[in-house]
C-alpha atoms as a PDB file:
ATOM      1  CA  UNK A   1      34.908  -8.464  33.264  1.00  0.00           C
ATOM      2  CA  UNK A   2      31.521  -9.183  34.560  1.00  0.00           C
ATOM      3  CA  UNK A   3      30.701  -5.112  34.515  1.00  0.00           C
ATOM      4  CA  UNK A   4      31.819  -4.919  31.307  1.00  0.00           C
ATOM      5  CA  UNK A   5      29.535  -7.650  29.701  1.00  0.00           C
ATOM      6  CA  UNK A   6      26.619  -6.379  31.327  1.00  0.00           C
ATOM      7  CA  UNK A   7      27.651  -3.223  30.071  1.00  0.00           C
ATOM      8  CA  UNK A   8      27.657  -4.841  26.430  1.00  0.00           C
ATOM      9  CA  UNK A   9      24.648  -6.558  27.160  1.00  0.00           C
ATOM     10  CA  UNK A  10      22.662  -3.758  27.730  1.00  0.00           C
ATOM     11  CA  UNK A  11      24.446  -1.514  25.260  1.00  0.00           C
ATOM     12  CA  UNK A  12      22.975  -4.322  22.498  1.00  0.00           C
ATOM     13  CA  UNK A  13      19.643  -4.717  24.128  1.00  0.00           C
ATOM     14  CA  UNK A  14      19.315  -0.802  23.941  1.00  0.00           C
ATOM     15  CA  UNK A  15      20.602  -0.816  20.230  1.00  0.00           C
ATOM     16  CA  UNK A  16      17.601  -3.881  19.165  1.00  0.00           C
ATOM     17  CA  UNK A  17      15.143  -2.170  20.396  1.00  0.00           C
ATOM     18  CA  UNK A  18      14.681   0.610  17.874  1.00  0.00           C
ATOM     19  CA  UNK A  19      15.600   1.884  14.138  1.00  0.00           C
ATOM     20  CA  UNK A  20      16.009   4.635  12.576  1.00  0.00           C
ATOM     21  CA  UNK A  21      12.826   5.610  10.114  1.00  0.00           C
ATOM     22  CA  UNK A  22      14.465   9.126   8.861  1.00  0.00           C
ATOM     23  CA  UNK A  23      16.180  11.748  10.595  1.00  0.00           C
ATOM     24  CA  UNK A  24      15.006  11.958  14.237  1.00  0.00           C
ATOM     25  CA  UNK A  25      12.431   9.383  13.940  1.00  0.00           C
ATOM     26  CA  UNK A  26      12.483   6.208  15.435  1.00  0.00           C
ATOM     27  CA  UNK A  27      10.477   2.941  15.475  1.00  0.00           C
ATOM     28  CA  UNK A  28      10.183   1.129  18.817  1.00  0.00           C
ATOM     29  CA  UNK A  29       9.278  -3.309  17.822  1.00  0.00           C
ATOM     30  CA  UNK A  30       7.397  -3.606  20.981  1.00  0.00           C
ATOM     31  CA  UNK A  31       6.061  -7.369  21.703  1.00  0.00           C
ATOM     32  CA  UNK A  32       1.725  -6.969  22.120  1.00  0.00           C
ATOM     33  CA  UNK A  33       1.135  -8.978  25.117  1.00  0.00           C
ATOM     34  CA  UNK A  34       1.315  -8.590  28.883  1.00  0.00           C
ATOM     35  CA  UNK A  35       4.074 -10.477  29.782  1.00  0.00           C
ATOM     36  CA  UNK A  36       7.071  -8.896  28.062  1.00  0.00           C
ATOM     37  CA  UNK A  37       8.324  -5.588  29.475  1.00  0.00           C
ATOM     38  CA  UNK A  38       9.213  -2.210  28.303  1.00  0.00           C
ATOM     39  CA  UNK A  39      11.828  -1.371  25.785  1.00  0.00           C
ATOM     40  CA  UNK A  40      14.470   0.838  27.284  1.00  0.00           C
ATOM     41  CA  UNK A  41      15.527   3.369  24.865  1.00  0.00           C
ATOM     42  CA  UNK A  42      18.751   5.582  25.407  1.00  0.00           C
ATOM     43  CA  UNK A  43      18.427   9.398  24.494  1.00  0.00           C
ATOM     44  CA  UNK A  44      20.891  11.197  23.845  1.00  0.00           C
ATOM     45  CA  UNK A  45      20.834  15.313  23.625  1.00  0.00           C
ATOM     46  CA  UNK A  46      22.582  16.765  20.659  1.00  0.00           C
ATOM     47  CA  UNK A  47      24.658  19.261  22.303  1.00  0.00           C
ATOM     48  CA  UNK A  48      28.267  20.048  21.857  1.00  0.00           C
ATOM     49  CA  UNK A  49      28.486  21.861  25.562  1.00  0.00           C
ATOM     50  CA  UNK A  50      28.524  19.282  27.653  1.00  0.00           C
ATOM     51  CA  UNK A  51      28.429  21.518  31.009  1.00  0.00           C
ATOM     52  CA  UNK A  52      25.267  23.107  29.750  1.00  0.00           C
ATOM     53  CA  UNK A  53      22.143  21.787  32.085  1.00  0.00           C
ATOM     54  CA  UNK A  54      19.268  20.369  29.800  1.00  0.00           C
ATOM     55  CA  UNK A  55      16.390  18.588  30.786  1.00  0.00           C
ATOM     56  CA  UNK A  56      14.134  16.361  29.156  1.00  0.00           C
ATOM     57  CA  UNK A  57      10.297  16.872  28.510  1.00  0.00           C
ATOM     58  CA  UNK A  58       7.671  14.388  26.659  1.00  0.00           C
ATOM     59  CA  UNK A  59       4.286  17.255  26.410  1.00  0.00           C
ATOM     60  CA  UNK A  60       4.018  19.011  28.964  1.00  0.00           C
ATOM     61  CA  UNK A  61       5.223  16.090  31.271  1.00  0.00           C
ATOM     62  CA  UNK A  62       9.064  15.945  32.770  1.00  0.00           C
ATOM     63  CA  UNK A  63      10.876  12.950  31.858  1.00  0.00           C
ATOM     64  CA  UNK A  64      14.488  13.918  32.901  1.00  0.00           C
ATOM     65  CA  UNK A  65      17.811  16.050  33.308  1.00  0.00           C
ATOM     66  CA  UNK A  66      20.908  15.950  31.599  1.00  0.00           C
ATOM     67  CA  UNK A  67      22.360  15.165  28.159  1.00  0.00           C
ATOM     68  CA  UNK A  68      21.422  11.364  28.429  1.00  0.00           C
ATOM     69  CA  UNK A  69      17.468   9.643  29.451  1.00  0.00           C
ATOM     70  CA  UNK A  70      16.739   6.134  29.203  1.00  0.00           C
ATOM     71  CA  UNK A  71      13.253   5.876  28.536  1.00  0.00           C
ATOM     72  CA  UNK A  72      10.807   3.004  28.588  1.00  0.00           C
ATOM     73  CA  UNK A  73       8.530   2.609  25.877  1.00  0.00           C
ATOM     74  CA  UNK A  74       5.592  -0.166  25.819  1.00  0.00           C
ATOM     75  CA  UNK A  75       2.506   1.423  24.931  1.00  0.00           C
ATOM     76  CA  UNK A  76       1.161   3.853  22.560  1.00  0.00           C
ATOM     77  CA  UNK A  77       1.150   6.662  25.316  1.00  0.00           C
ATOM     78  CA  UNK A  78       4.927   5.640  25.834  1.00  0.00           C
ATOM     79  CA  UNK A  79       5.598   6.776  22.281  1.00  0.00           C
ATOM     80  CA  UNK A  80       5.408   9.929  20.840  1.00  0.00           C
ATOM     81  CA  UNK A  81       8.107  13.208  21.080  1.00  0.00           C
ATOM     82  CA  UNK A  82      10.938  13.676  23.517  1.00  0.00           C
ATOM     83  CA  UNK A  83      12.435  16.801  23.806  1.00  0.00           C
ATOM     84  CA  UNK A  84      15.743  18.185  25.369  1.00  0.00           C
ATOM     85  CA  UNK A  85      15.768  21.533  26.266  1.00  0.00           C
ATOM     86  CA  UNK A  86      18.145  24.266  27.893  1.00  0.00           C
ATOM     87  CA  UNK A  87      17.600  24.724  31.815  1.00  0.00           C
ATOM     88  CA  UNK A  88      17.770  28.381  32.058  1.00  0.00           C
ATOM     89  CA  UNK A  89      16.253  29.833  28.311  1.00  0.00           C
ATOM     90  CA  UNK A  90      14.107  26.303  28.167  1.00  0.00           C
ATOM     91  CA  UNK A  91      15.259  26.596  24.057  1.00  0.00           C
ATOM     92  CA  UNK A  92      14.781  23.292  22.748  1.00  0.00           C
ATOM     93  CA  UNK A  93      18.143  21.480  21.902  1.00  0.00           C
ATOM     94  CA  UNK A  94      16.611  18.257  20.325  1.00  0.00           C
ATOM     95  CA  UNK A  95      14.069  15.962  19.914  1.00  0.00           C
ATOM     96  CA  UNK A  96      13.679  12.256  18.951  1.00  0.00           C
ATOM     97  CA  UNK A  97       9.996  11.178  17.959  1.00  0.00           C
ATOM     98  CA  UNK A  98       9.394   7.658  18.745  1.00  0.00           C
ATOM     99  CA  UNK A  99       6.644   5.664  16.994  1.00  0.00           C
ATOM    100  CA  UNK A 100       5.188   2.053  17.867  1.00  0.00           C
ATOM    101  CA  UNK A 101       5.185  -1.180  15.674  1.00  0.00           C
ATOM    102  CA  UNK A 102       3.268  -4.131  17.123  1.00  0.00           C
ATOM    103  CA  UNK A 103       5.137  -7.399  16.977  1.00  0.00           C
ATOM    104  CA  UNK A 104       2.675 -10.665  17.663  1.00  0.00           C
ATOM    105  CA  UNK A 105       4.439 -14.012  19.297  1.00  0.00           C
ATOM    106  CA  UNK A 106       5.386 -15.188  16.076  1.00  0.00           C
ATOM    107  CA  UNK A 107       8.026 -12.201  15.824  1.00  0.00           C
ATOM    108  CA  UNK A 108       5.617 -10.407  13.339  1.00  0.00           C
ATOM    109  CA  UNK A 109       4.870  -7.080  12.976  1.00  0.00           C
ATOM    110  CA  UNK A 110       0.839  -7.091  13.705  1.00  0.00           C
ATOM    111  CA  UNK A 111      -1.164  -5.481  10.634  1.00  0.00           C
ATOM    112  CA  UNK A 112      -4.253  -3.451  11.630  1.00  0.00           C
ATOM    113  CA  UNK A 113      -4.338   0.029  10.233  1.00  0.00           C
ATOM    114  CA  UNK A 114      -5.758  -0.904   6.218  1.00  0.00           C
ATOM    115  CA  UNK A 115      -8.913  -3.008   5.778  1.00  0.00           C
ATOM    116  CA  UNK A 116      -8.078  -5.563   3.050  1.00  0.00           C
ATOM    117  CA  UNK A 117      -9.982  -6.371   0.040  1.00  0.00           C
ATOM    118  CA  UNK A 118     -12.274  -8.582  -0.646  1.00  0.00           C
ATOM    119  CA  UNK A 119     -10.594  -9.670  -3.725  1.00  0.00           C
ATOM    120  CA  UNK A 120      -7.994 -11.053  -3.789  1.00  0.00           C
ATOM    121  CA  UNK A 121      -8.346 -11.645  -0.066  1.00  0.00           C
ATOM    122  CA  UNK A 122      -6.338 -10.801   2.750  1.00  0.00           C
ATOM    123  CA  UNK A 123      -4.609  -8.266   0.136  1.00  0.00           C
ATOM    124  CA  UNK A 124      -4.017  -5.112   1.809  1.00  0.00           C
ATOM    125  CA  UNK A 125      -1.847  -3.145  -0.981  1.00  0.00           C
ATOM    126  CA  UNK A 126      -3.185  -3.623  -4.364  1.00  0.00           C
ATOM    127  CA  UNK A 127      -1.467  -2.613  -7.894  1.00  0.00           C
ATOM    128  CA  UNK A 128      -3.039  -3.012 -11.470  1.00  0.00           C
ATOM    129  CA  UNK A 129      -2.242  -2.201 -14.328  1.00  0.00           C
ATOM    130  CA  UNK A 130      -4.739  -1.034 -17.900  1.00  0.00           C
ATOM    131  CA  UNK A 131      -1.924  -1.801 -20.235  1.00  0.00           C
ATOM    132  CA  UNK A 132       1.492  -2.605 -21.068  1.00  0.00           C
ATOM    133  CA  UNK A 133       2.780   1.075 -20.933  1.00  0.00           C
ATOM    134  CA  UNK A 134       4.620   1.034 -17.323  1.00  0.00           C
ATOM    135  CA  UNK A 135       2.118   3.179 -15.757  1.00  0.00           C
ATOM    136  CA  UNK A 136       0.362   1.650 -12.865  1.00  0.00           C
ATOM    137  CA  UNK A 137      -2.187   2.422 -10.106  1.00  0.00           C
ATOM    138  CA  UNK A 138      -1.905   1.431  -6.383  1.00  0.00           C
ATOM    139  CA  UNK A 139      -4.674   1.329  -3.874  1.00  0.00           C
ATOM    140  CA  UNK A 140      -5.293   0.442  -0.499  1.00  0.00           C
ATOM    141  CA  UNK A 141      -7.869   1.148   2.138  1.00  0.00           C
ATOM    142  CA  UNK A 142      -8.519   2.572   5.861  1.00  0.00           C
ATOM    143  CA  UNK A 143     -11.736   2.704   7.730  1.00  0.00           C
ATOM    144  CA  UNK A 144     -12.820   6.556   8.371  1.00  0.00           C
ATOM    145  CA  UNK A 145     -12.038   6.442  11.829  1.00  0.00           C
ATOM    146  CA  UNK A 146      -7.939   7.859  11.228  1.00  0.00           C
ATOM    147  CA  UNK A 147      -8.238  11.142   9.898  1.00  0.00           C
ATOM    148  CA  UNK A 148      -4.644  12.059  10.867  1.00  0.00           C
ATOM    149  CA  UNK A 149      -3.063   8.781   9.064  1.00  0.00           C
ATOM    150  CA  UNK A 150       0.064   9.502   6.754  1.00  0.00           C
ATOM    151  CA  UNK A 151       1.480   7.481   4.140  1.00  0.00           C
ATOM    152  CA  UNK A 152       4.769   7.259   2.075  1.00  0.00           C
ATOM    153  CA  UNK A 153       4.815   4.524  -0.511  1.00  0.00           C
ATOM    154  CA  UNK A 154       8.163   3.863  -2.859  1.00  0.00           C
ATOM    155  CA  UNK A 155       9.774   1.188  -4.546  1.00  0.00           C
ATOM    156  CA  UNK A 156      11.857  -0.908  -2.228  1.00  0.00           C
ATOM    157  CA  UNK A 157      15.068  -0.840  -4.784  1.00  0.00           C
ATOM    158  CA  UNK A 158      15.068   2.886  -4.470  1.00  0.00           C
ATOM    159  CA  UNK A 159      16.664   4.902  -7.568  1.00  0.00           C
ATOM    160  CA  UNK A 160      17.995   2.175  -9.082  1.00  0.00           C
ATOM    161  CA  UNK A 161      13.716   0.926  -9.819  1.00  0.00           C
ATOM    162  CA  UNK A 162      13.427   4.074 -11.565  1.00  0.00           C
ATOM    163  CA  UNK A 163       9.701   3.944 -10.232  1.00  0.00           C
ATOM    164  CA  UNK A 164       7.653   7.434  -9.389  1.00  0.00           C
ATOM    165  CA  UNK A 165       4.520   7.829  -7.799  1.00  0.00           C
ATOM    166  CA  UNK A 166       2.192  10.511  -7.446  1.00  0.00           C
ATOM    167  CA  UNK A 167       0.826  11.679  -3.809  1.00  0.00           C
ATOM    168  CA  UNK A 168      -2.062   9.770  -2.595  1.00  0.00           C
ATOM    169  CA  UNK A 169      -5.618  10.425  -3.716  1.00  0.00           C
ATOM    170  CA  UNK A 170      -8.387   9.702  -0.991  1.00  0.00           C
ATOM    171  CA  UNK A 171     -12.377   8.728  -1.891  1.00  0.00           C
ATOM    172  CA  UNK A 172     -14.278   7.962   0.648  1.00  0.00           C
ATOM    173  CA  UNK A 173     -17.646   6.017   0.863  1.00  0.00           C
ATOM    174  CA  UNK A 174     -19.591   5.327   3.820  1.00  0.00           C
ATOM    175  CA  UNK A 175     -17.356   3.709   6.494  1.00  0.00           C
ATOM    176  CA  UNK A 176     -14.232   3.057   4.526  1.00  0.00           C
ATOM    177  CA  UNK A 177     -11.540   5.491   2.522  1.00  0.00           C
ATOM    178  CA  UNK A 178      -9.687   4.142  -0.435  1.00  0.00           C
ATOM    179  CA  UNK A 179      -6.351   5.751  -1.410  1.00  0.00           C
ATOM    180  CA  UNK A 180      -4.808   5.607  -4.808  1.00  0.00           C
ATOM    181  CA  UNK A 181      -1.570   6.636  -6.396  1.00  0.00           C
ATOM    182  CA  UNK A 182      -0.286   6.706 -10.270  1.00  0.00           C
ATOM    183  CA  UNK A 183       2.875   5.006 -10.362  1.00  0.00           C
ATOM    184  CA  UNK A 184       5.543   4.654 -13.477  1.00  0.00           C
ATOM    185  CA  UNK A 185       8.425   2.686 -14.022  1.00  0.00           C
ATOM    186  CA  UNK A 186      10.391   4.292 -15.969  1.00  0.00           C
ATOM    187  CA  UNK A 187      12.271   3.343 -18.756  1.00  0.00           C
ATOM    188  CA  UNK A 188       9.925   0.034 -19.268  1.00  0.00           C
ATOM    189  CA  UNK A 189       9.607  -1.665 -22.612  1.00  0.00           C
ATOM    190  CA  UNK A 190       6.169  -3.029 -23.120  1.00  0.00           C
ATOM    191  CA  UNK A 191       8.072  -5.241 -25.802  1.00  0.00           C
ATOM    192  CA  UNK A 192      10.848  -6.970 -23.340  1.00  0.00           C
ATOM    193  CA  UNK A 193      10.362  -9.326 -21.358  1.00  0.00           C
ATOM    194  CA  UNK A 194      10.398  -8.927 -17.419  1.00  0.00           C
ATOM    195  CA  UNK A 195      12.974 -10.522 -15.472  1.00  0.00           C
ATOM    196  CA  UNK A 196      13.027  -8.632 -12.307  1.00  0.00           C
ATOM    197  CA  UNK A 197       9.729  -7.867 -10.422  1.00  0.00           C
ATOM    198  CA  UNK A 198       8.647  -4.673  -8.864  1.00  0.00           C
ATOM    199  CA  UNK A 199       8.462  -4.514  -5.275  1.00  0.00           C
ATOM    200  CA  UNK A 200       6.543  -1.830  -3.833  1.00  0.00           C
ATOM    201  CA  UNK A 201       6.666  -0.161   0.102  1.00  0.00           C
ATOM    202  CA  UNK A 202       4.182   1.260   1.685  1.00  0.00           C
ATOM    203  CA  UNK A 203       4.641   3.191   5.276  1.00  0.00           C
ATOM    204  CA  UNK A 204       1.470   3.572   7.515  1.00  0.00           C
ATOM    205  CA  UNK A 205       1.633   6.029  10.793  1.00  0.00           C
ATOM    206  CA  UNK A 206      -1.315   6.743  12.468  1.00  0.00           C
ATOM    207  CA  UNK A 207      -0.512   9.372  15.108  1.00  0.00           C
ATOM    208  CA  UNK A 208       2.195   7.181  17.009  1.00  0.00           C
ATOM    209  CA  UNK A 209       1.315   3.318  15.331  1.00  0.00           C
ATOM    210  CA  UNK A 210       3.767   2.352  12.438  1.00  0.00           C
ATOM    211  CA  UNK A 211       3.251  -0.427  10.110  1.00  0.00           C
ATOM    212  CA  UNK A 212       4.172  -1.284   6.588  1.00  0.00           C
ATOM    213  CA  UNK A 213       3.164  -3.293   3.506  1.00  0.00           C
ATOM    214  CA  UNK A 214       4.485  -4.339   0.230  1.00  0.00           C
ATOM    215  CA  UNK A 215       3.971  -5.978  -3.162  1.00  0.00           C
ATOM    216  CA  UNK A 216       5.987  -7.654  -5.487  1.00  0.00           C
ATOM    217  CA  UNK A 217       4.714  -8.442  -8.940  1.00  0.00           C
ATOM    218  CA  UNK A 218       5.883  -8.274 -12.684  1.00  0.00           C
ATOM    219  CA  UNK A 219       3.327  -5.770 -14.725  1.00  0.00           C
ATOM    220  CA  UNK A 220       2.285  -8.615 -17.257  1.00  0.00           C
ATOM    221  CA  UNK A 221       0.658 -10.217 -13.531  1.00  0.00           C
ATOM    222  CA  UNK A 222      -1.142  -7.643 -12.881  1.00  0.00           C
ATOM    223  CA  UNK A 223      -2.525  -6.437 -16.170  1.00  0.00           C
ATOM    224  CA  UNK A 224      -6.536  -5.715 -16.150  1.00  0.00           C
ATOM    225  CA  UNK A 225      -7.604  -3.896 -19.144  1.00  0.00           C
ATOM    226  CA  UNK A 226     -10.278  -1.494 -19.250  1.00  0.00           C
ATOM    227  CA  UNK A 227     -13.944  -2.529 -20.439  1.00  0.00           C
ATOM    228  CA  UNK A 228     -14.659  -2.559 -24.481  1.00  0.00           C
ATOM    229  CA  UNK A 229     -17.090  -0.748 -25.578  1.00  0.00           C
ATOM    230  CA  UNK A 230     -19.839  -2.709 -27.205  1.00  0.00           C
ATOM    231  CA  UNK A 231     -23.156  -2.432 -29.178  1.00  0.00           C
ATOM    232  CA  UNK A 232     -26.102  -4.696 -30.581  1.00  0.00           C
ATOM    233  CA  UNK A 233     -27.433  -4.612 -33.764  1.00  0.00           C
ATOM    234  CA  UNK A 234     -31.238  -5.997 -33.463  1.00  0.00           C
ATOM    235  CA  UNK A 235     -32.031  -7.214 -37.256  1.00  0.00           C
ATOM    236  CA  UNK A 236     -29.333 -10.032 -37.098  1.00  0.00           C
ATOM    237  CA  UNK A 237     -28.778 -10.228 -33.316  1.00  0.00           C
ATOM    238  CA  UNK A 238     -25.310  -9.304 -33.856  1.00  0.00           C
ATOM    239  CA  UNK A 239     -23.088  -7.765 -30.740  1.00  0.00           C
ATOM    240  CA  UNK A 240     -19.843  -5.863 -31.976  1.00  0.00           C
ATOM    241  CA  UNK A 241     -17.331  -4.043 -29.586  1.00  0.00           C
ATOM    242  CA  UNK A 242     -13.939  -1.986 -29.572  1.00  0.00           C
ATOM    243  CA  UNK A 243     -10.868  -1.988 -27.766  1.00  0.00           C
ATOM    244  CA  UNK A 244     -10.753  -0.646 -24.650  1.00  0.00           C
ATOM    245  CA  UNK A 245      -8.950   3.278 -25.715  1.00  0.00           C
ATOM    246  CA  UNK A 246      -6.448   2.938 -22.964  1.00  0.00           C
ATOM    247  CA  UNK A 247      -5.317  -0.507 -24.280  1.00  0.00           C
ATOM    248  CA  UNK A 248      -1.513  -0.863 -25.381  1.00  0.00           C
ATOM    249  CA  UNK A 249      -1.054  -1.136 -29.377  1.00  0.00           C
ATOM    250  CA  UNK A 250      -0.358  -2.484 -31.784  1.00  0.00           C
ATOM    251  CA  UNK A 251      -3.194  -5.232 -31.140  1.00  0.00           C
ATOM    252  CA  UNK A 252      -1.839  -7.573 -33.277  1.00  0.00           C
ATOM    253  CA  UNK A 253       1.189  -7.943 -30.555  1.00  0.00           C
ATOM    254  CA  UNK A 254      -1.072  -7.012 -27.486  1.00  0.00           C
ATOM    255  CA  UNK A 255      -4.495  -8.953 -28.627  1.00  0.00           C
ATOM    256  CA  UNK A 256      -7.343  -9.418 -26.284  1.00  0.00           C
ATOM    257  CA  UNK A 257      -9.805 -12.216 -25.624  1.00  0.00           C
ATOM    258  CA  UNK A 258     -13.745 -11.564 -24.590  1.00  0.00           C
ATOM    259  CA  UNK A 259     -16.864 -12.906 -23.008  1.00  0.00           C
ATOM    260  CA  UNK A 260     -19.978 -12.249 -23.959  1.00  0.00           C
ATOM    261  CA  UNK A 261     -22.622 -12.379 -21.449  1.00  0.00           C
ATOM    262  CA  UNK A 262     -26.841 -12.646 -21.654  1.00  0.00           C
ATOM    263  CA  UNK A 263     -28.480 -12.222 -18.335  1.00  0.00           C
ATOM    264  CA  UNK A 264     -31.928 -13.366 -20.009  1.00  0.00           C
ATOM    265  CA  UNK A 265     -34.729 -11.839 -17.675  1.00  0.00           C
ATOM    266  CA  UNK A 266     -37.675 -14.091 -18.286  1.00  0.00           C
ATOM    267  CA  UNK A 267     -35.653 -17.300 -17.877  1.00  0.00           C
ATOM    268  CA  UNK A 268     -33.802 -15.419 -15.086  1.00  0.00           C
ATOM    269  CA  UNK A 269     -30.606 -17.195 -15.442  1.00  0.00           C
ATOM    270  CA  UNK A 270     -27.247 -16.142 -17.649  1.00  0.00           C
ATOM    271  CA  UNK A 271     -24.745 -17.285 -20.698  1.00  0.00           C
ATOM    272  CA  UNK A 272     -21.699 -15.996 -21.208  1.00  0.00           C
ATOM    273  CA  UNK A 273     -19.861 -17.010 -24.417  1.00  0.00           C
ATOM    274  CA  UNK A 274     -16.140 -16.806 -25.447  1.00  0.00           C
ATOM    275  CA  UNK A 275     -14.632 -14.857 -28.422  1.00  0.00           C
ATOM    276  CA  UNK A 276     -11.530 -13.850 -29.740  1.00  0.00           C
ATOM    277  CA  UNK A 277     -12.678 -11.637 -33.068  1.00  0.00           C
ATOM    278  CA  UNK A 278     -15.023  -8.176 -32.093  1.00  0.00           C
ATOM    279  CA  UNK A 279     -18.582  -9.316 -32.771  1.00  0.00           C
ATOM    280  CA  UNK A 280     -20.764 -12.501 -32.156  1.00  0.00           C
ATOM    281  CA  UNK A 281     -24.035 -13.531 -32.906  1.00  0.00           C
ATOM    282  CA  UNK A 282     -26.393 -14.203 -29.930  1.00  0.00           C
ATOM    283  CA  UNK A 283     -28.835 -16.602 -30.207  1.00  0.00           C
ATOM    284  CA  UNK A 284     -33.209 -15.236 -29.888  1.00  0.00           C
ATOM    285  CA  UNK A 285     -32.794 -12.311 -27.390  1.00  0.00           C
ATOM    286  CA  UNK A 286     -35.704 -10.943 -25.870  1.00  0.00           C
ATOM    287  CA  UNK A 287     -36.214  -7.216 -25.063  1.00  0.00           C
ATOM    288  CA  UNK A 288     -35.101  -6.854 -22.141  1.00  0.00           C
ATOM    289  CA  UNK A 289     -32.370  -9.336 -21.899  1.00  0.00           C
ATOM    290  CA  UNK A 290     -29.221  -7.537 -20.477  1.00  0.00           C
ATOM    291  CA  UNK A 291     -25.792  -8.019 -23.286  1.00  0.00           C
ATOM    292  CA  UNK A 292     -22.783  -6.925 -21.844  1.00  0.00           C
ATOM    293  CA  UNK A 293     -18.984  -7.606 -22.524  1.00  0.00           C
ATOM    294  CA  UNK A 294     -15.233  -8.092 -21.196  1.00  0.00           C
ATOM    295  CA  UNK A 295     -11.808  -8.775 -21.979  1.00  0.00           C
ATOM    296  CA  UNK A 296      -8.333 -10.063 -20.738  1.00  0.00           C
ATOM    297  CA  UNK A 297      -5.000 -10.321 -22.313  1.00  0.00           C
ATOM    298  CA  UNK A 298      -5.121 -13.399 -24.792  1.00  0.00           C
ATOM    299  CA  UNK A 299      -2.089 -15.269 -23.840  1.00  0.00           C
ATOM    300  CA  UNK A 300      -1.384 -14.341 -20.367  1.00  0.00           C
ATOM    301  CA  UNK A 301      -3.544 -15.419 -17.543  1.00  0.00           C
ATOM    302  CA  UNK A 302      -3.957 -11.970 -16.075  1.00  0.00           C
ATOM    303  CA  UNK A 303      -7.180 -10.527 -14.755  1.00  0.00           C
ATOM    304  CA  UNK A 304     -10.290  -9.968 -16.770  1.00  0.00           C
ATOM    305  CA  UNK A 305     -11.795  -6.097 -17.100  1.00  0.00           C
ATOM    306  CA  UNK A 306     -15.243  -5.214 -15.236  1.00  0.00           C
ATOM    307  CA  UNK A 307     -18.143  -6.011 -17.250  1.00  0.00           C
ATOM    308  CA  UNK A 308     -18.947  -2.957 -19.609  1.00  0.00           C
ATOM    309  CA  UNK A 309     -21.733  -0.637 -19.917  1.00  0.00           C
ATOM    310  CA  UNK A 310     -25.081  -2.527 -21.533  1.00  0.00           C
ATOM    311  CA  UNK A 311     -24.407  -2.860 -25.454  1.00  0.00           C
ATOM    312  CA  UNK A 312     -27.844  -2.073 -25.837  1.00  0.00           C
END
């Protein structure tokens, strides 16, 4: 009886110490600190012939013979691909690829691939939106020293979220690489309101390092509308402006709110006042005072557009 728990017990222990990513691909939790000790991971080689010799290889190191290994995996050089192949041809038979998670004290899985944002801080995967149309945009960011990182980002709800994404689009500048993706939920009715929030996934690997990220939100949170376009009219100190093109119509359901700002030079100091129709009349400018304009969704508490190009 005793045999046969330990049995179990190890059987288990085996089992929590990896899961399944896709198809051959495994993630190993392993605990970042000193004091805890290797997970032991059981291999198994997918052949039907159970006489036929096979030995195990991780590179060009030996690891093994016959259909079964346990192997101990800890560190990043632990992880990586196993392979089983035949004794005599040396065909390969199978392979399992193991990748690494690190899990702090707390049980966590420790985040360190992306850099986060400034703002909001701490964020790491980012999603806004220019309108009310469904279609959003996703970013996040790396510094430039992974050139071989991958990602795979989906909607955690799968088909049934009806959201797509296109393949990420890198920019790099100076030290740091932001990706981007166009995502769409299908289906979406700018008119309706939202009851059940998005929730996107994103999947890091960086050679043999897994981690992931996500983000929940409802569009109408995460709405930032493009800049207007603005102009100023000298003879009565007027300042008029658009729409932003890519904003969602008709604006009479989807209206917008604005500041106004003066960055007067001489006085070196700003204003910035509020306005809900397209023009406003700005107090004795000088020359070479700087007039420049934003908006926001009027009556939700979303997040206001960049300042726009100099209306004069």
């Amino acid at each position: 009886i005793l045999f046969a728990l330990l049995s179990l017990f190890s059987f288990v222990a085996l089992l929590e110490a990896q899961w399944k990513l896709r198809e051959n691909v495994y993630v190993i939790e392993s605990e970042w600190n000193d004091e805890t000790p290797a997970k032991r991971v059981e291999l198994t080689c997918n052949t039907s012939d159970e006489a036929l010799p096979v030995y195990w290889k991780k590179g060009t190191e030996l690891k093994g013979t016959g259909k079964t290994l346990i192997a101990e995996v800890k560190e990043f050089p632990d992880a990586g691909n196993y392979t089983c192949l035949t004794a005599n041809t040396h065909e390969i038979v199978s392979y399992d690829f193991f990748l690494i998670t690190k899990i702090g004290f707390n049980g966590q899985m420790i985040r360190s691939i992306l850099k986060s944002f400034t703002d909001p801080d701490r964020t790491f995967l980012k999603c806004e939106a220019k309108n009310y149309s469904g279609i959003f945009i996703c970013s996040w960011m790396t510094e430039n020293e992974s050139p071989n990182v991958k990602f795979t980002i989906r909607s955690l709800k799968g088909s049934q979220e009806d959201v797509t994404c296109s393949s990420p689009v890198a920019h790099t500048d100076k030290s740091v690489t932001e990706y981007t993706v166009q995502c769409q939920k299908e289906n979406y009715c700018p008119f309706a309101e939202e009851h059940q929030p998005i929730e996107m996934f994103l999947e890091v690997i960086d050679e043999v390092e897994y981690e992931n990220y996500t983000s929940s939100f409802f569009i109408r949170d995460i709405i930032k509308p493009d800049p207007p376009q603005c102009q100023y009219v000298a003879t009565n100190g007027t300042v008029s402006w658009t729409y932003p093109r890519t904003w969602s119509t008709p604006k009479s359901y989807f209206p917008l709110t604005f500041r106004v700002k003066v960055e007067r030079i001489k006085k070196h100091k700003s204003q910035v006042y509020d306005a809900d129709e397209q023009s406003i009349q700005i107090p004795t400018t000088g020359p070479k005072d700087k007039i420049s304009v934003q908006a926001r969704d009027r009556y939700y508490n979303s997040s206001w557009s960049e300042w726009s190009s100099l209306c004069r």
